[in-house]
PDB file of N, CA and C in Angstrom:
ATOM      1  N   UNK A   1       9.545 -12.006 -13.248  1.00  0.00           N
ATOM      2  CA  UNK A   1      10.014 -11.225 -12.110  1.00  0.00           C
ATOM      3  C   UNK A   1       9.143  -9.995 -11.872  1.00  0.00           C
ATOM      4  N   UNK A   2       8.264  -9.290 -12.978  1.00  0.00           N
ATOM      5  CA  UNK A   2       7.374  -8.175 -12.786  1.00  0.00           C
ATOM      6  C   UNK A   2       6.120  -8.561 -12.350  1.00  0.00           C
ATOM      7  N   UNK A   3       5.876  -9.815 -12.607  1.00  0.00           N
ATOM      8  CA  UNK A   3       4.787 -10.247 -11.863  1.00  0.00           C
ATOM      9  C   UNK A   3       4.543 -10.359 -10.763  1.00  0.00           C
ATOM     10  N   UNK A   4       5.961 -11.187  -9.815  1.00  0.00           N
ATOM     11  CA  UNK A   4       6.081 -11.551  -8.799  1.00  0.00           C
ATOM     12  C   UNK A   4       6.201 -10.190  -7.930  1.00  0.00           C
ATOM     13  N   UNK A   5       6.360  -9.119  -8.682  1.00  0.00           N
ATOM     14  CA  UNK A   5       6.942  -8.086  -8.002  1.00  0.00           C
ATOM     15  C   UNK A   5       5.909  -7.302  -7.347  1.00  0.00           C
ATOM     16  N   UNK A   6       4.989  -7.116  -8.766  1.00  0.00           N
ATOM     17  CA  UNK A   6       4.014  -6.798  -8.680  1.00  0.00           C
ATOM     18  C   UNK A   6       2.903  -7.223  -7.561  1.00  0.00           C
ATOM     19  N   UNK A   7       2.597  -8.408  -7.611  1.00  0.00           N
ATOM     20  CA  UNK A   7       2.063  -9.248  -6.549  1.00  0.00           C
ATOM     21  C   UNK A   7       2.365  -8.673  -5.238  1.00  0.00           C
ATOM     22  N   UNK A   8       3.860  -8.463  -4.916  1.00  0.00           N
ATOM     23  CA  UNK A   8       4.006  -8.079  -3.109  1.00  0.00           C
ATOM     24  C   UNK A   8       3.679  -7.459  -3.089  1.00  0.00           C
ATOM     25  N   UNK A   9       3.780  -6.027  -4.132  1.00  0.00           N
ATOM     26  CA  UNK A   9       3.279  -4.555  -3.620  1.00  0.00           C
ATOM     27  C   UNK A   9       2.139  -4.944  -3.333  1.00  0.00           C
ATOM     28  N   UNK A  10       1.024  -5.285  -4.473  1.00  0.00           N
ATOM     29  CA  UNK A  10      -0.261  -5.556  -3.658  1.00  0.00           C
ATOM     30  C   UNK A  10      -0.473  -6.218  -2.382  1.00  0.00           C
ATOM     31  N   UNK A  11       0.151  -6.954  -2.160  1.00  0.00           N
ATOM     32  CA  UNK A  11      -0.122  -7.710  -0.701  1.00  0.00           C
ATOM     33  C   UNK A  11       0.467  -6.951   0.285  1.00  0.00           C
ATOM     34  N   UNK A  12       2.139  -5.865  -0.286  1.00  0.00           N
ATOM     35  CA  UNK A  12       2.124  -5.067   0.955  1.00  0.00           C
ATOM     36  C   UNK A  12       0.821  -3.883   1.285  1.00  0.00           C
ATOM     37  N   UNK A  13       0.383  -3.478   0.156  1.00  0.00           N
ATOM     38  CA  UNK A  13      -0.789  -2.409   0.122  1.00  0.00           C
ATOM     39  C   UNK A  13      -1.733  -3.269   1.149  1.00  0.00           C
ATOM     40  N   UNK A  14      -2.175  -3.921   0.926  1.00  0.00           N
ATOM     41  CA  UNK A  14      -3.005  -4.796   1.416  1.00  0.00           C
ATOM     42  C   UNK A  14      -3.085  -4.976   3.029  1.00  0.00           C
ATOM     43  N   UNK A  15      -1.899  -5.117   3.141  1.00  0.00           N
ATOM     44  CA  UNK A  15      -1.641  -5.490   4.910  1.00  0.00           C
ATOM     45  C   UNK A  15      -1.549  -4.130   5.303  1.00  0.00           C
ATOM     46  N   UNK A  16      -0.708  -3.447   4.704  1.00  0.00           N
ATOM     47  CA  UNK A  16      -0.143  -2.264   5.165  1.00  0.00           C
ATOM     48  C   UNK A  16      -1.556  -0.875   5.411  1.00  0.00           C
ATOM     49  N   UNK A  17      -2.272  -0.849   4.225  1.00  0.00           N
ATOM     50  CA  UNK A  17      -3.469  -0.256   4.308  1.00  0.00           C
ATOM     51  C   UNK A  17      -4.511  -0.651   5.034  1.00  0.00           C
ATOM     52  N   UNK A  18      -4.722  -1.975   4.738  1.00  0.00           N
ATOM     53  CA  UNK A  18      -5.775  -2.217   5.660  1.00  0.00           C
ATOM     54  C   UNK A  18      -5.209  -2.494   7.469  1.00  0.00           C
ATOM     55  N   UNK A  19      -3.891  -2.906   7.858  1.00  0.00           N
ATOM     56  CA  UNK A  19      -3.651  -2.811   8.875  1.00  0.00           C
ATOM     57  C   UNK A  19      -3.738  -1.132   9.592  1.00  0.00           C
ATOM     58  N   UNK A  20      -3.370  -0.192   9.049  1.00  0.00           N
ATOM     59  CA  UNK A  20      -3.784   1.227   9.333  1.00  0.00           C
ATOM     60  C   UNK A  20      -5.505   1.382   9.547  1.00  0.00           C
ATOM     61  N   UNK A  21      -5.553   0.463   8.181  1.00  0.00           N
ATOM     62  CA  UNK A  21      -7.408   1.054   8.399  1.00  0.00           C
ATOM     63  C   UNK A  21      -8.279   0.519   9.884  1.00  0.00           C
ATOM     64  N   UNK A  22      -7.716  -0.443  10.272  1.00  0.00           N
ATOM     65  CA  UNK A  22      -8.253  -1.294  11.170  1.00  0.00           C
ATOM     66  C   UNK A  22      -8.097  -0.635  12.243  1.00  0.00           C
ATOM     67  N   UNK A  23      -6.599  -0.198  12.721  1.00  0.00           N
ATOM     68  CA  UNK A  23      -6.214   0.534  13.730  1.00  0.00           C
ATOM     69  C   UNK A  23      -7.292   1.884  13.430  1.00  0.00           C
ATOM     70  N   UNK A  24      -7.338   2.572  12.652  1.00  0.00           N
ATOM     71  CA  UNK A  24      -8.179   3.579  12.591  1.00  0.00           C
ATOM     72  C   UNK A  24      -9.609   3.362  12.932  1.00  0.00           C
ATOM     73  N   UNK A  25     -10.390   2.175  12.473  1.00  0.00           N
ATOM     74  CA  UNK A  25     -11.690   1.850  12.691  1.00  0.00           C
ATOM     75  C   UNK A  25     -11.635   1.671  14.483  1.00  0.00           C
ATOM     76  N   UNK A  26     -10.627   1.049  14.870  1.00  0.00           N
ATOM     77  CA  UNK A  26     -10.447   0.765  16.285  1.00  0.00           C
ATOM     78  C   UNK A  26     -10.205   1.628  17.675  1.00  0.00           C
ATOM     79  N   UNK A  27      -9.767   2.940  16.992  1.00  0.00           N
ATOM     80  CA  UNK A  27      -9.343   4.129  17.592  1.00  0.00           C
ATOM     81  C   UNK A  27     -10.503   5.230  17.558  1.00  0.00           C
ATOM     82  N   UNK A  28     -10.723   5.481  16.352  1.00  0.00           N
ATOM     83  CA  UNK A  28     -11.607   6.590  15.625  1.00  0.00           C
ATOM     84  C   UNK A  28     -12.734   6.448  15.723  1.00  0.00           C
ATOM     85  N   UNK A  29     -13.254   5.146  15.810  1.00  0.00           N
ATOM     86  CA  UNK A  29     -14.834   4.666  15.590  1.00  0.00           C
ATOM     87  C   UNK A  29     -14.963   3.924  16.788  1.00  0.00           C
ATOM     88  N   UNK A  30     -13.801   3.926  17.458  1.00  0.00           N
ATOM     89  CA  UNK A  30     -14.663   3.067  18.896  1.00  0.00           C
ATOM     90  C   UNK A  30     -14.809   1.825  18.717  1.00  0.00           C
ATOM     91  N   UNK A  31     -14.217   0.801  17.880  1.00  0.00           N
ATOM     92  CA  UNK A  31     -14.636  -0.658  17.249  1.00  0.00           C
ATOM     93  C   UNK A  31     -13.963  -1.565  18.530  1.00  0.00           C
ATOM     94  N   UNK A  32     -12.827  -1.162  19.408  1.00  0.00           N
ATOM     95  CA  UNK A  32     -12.456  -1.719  20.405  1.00  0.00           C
ATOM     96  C   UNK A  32     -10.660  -1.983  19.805  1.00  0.00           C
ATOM     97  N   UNK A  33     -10.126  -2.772  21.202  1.00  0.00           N
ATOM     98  CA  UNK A  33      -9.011  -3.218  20.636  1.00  0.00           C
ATOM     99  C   UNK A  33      -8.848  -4.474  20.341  1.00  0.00           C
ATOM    100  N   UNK A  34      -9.710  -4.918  19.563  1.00  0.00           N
ATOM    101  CA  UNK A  34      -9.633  -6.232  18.720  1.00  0.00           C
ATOM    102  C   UNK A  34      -9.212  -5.774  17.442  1.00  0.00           C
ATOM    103  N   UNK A  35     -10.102  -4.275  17.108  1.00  0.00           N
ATOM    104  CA  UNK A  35      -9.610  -4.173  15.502  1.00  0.00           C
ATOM    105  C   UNK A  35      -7.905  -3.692  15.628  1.00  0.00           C
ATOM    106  N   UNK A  36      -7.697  -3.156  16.507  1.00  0.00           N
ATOM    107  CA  UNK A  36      -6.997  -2.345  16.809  1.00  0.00           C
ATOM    108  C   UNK A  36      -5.571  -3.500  17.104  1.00  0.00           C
ATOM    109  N   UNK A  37      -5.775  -4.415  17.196  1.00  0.00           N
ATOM    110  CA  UNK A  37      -4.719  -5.633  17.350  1.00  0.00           C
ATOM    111  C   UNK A  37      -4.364  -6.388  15.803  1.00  0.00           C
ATOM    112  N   UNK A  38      -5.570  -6.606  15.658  1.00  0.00           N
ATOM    113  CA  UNK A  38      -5.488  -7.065  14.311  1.00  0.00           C
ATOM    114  C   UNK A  38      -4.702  -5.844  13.104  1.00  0.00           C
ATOM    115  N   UNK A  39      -5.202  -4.716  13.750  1.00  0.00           N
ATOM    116  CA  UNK A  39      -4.412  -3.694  12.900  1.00  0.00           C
ATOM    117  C   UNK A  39      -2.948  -3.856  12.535  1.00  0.00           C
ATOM    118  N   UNK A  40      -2.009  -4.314  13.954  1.00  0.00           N
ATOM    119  CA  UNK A  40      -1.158  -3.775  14.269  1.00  0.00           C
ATOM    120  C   UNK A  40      -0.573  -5.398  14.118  1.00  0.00           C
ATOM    121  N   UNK A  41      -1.412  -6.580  13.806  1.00  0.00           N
ATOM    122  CA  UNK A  41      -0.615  -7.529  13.254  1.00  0.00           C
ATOM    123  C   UNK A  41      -0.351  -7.208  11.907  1.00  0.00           C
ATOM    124  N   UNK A  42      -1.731  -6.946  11.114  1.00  0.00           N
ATOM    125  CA  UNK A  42      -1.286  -6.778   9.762  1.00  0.00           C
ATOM    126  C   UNK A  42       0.077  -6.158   9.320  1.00  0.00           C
ATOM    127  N   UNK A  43       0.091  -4.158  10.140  1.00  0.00           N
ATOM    128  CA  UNK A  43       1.095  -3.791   9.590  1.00  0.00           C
ATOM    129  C   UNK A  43       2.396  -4.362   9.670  1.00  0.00           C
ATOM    130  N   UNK A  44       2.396  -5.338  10.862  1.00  0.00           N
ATOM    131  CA  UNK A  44       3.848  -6.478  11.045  1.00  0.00           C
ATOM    132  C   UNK A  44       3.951  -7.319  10.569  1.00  0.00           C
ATOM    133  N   UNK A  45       2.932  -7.968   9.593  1.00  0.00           N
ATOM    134  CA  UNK A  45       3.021  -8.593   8.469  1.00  0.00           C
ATOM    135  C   UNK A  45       3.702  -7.580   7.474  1.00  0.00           C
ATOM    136  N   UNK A  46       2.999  -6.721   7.473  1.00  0.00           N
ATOM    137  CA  UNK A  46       3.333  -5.625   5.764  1.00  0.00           C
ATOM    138  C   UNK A  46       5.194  -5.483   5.903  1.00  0.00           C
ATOM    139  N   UNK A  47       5.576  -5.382   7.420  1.00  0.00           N
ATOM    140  CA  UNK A  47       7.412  -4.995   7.484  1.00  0.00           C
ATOM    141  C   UNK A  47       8.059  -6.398   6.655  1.00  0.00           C
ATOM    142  N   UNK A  48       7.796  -7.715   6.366  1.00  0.00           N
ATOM    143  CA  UNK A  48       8.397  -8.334   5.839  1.00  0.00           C
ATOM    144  C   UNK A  48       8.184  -8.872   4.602  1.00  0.00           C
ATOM    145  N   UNK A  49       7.485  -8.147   4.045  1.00  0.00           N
ATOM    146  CA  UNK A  49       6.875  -8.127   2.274  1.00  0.00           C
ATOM    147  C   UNK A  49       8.177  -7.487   1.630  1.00  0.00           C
ATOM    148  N   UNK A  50       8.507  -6.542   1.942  1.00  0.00           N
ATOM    149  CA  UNK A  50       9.757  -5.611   1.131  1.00  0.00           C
ATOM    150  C   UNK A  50      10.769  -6.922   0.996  1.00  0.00           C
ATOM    151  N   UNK A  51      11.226  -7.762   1.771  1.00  0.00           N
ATOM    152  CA  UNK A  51      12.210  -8.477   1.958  1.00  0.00           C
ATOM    153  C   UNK A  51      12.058  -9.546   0.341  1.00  0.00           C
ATOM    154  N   UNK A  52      10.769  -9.721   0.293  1.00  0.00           N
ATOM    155  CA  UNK A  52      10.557 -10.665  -0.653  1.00  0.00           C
ATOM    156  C   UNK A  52      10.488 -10.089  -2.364  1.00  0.00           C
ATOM    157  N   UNK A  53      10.935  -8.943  -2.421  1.00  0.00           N
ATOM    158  CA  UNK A  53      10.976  -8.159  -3.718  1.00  0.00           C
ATOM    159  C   UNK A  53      12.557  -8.959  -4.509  1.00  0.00           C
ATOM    160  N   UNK A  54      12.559  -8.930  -5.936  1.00  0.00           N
ATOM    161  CA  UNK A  54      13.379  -9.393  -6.726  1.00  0.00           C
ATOM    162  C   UNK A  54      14.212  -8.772  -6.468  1.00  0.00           C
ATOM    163  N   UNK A  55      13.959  -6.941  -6.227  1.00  0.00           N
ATOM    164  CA  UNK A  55      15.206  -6.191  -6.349  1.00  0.00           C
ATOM    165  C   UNK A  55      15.546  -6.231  -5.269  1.00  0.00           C
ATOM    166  N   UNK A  56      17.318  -6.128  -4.996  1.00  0.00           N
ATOM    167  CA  UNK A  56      18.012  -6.190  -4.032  1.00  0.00           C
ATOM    168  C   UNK A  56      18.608  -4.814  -3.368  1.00  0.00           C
ATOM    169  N   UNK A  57      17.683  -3.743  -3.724  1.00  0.00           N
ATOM    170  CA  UNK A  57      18.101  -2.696  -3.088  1.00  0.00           C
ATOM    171  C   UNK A  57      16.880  -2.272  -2.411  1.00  0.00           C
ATOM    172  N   UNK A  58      17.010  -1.887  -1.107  1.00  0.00           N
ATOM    173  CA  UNK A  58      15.811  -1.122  -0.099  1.00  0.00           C
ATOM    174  C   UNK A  58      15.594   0.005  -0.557  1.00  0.00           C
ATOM    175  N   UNK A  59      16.254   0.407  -0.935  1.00  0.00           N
ATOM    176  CA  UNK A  59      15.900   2.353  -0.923  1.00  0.00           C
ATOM    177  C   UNK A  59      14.738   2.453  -2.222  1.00  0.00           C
ATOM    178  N   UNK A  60      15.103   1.407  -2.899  1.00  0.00           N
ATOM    179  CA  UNK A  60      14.186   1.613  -4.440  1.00  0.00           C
ATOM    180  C   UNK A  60      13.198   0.925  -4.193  1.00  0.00           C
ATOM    181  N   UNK A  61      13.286  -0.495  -3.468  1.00  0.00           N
ATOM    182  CA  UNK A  61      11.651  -1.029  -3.186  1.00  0.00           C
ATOM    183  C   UNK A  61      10.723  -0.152  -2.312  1.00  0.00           C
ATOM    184  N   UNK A  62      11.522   0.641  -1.288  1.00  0.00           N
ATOM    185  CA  UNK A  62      10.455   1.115  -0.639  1.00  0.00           C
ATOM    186  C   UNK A  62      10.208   2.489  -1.371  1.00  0.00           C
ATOM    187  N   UNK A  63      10.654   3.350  -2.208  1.00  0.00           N
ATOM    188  CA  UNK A  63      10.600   4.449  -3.135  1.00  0.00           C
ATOM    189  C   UNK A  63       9.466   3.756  -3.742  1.00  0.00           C
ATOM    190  N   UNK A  64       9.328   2.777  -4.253  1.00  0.00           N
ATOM    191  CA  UNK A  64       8.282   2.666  -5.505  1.00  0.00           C
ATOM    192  C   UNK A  64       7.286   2.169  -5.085  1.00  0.00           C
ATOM    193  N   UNK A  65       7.268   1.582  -3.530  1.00  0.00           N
ATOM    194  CA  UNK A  65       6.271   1.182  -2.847  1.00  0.00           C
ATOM    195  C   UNK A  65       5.329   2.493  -2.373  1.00  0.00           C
ATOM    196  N   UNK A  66       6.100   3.544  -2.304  1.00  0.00           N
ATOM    197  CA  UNK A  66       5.250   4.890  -2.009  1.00  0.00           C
ATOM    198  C   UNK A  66       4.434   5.549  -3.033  1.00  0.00           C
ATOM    199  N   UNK A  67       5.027   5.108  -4.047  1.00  0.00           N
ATOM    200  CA  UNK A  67       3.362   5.217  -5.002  1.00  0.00           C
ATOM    201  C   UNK A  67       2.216   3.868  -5.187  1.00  0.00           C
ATOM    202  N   UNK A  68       3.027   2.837  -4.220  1.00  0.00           N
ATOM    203  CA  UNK A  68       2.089   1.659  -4.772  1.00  0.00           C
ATOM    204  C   UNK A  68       0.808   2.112  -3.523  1.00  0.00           C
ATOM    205  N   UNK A  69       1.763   2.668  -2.791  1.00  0.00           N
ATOM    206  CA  UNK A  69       0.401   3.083  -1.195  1.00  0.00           C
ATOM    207  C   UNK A  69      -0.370   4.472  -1.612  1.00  0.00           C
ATOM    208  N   UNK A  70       0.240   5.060  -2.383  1.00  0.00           N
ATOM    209  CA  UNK A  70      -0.948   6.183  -2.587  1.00  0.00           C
ATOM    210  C   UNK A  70      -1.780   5.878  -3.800  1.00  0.00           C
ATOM    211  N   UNK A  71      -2.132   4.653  -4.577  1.00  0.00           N
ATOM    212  CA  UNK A  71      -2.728   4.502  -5.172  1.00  0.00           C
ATOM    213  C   UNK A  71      -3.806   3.787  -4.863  1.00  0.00           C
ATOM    214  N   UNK A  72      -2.987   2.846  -4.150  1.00  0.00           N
ATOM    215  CA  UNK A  72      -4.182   1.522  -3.256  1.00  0.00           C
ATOM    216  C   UNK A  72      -4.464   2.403  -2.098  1.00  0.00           C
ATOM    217  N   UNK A  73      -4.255   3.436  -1.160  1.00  0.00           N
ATOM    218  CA  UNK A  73      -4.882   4.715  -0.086  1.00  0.00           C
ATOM    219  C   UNK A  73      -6.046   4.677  -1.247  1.00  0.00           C
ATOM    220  N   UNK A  74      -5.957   5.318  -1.900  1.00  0.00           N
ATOM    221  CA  UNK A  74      -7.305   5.971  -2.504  1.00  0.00           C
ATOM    222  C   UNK A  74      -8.485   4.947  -2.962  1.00  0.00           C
ATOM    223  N   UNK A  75      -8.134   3.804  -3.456  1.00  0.00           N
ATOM    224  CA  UNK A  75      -8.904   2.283  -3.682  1.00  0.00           C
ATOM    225  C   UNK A  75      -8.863   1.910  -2.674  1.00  0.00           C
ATOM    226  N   UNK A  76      -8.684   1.806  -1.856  1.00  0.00           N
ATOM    227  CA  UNK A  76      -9.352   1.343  -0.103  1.00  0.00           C
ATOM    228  C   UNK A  76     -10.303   2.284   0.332  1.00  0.00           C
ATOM    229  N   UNK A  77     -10.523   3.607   0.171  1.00  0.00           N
ATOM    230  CA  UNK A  77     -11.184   4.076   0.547  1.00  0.00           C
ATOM    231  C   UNK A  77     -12.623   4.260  -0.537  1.00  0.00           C
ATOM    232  N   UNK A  78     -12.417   3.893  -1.615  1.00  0.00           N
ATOM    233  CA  UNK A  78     -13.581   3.713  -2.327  1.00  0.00           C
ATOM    234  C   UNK A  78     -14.038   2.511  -1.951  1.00  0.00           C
ATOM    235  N   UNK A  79     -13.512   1.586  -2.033  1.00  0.00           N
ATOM    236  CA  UNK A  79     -14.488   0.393  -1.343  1.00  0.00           C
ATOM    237  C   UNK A  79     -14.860  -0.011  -0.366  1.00  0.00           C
ATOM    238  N   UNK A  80     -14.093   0.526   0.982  1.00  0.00           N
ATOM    239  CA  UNK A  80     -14.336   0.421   2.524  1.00  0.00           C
ATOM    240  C   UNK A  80     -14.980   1.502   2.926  1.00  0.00           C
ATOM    241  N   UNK A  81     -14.564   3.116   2.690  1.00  0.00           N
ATOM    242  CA  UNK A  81     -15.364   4.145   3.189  1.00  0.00           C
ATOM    243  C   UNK A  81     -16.423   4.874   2.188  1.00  0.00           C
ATOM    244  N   UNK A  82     -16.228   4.558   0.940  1.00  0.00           N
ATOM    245  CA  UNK A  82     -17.269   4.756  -0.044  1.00  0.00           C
ATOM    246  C   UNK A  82     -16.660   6.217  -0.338  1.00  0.00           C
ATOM    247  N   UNK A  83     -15.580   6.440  -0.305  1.00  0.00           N
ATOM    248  CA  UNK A  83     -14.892   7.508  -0.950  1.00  0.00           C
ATOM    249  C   UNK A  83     -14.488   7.876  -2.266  1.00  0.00           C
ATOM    250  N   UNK A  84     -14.456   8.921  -2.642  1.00  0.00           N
ATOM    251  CA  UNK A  84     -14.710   9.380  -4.613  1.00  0.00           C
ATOM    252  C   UNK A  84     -13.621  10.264  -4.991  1.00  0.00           C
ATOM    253  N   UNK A  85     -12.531   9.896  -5.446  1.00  0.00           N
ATOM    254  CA  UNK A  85     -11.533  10.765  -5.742  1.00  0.00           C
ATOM    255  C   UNK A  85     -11.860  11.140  -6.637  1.00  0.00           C
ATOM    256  N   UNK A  86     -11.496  12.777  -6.969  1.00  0.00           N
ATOM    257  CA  UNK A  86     -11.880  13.773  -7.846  1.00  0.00           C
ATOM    258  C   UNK A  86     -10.458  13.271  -8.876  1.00  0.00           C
ATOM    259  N   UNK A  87     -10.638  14.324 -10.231  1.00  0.00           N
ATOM    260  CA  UNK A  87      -9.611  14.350 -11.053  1.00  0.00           C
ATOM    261  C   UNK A  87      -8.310  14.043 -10.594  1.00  0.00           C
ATOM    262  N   UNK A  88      -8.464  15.215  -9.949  1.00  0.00           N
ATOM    263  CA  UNK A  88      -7.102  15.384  -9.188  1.00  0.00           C
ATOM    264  C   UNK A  88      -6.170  14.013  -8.205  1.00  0.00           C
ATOM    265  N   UNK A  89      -6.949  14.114  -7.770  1.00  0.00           N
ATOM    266  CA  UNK A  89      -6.456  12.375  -6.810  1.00  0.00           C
ATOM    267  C   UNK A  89      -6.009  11.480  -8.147  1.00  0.00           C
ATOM    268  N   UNK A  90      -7.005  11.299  -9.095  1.00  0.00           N
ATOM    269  CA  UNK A  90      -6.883  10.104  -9.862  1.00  0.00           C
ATOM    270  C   UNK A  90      -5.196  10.394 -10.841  1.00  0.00           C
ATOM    271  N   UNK A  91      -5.453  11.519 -11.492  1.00  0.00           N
ATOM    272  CA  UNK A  91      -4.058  12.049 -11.735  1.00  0.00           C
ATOM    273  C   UNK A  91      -2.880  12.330 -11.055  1.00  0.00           C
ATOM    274  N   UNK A  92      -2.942  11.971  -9.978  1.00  0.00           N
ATOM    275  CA  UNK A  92      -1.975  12.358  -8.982  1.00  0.00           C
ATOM    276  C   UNK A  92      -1.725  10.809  -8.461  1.00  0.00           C
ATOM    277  N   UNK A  93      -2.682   9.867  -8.351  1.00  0.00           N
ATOM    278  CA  UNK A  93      -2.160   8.141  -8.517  1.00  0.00           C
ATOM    279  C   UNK A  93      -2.033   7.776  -9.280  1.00  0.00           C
ATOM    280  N   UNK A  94      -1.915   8.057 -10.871  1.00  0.00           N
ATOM    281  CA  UNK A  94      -1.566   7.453 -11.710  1.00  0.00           C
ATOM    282  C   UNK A  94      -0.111   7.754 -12.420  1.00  0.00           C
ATOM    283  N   UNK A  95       0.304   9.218 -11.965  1.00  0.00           N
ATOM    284  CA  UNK A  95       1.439  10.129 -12.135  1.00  0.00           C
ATOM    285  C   UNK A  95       2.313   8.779 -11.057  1.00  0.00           C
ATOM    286  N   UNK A  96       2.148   8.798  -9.821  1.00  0.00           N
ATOM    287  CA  UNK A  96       2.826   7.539  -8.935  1.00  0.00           C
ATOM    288  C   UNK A  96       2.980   6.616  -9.717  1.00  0.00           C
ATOM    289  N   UNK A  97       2.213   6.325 -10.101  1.00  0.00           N
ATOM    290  CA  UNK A  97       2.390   4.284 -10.418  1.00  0.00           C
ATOM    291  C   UNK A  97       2.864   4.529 -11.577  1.00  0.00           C
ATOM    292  N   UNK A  98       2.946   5.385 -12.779  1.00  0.00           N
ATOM    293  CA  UNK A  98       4.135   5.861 -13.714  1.00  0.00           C
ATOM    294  C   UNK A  98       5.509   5.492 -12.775  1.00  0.00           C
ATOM    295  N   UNK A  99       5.890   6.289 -11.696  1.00  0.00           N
ATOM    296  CA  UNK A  99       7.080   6.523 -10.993  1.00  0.00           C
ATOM    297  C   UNK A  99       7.331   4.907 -10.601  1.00  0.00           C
ATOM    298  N   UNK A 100       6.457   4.213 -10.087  1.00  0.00           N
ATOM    299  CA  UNK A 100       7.100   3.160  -9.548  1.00  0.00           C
ATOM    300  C   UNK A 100       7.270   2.381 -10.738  1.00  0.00           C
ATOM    301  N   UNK A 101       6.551   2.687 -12.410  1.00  0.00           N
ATOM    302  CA  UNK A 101       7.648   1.492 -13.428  1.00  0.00           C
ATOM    303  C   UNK A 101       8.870   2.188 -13.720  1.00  0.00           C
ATOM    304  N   UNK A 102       8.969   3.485 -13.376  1.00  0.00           N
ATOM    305  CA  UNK A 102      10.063   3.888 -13.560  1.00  0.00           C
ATOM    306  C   UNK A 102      11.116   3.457 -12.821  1.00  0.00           C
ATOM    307  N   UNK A 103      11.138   3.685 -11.598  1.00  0.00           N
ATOM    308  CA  UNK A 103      12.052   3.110 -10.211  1.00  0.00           C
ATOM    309  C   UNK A 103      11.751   1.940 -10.333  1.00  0.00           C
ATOM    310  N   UNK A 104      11.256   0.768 -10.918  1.00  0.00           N
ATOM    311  CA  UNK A 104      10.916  -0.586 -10.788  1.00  0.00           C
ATOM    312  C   UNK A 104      11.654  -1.417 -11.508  1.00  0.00           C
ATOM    313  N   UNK A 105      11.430  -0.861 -13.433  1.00  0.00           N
ATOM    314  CA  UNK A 105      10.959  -1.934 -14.003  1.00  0.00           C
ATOM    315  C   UNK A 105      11.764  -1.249 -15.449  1.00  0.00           C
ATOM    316  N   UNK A 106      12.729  -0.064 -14.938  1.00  0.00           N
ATOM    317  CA  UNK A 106      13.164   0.909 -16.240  1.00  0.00           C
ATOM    318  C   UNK A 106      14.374  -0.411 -16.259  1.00  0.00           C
ATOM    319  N   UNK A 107      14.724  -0.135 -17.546  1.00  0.00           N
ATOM    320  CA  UNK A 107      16.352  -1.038 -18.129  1.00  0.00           C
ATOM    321  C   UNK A 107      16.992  -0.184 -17.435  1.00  0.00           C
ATOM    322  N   UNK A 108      17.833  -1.521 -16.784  1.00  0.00           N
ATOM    323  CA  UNK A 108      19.408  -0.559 -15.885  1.00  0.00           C
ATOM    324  C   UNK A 108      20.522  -1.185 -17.045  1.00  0.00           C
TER     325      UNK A 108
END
């Protein structure tokens, strides 16, 4: 079940980040509204990932999903914009993804 769990967040990061990023490349950079469509499918893909989580409460999948996006924010931008998080960033996503085994994966 931590696997499987595990898995959506990434695939919501995935849609969800890169559907933002696209819209951004499409807006910001002038890429047109092709990226800018494709953006805005992805993130409507990313709204029905939460649904497919083991746990049956919203408030906690999407709580722990907010550190799964500020960790994968910062790894999207190292590999798409060639961006370098300092200490600080890196300690400050790893402090998150602590939080989401906490809200995730603690014994209830």
């Amino acid at each position: 079940m931590v696997l499987k769990s595990v898995l959506l967040f990434v695939l919501a990061a995935i849609l969800e980040i890169g559907g933002a990023w696209l819209v951004w490349q499409g807006v910001r950079e002038h890429r047109g509204w092709w990226w800018i469509g494709a953006g805005v499918m992805a993130l409507g893909a990313y709204g029905f990932i939460a649904a497919f989580q083991p746990d049956a409460h919203f408030g906690r999948v999407l709580a722990a999903y907010g550190g799964v996006f500020i960790a994968g924010s910062l790894a999207w931008g190292m590999v798409a914009d060639g961006f370098r998080p300092d200490r600080w960033d890196v300690t400050g996503a790893l402090i998150c993804l602590l939080g989401v085994g906490l809200i995730m994966y603690a014994p209830r």
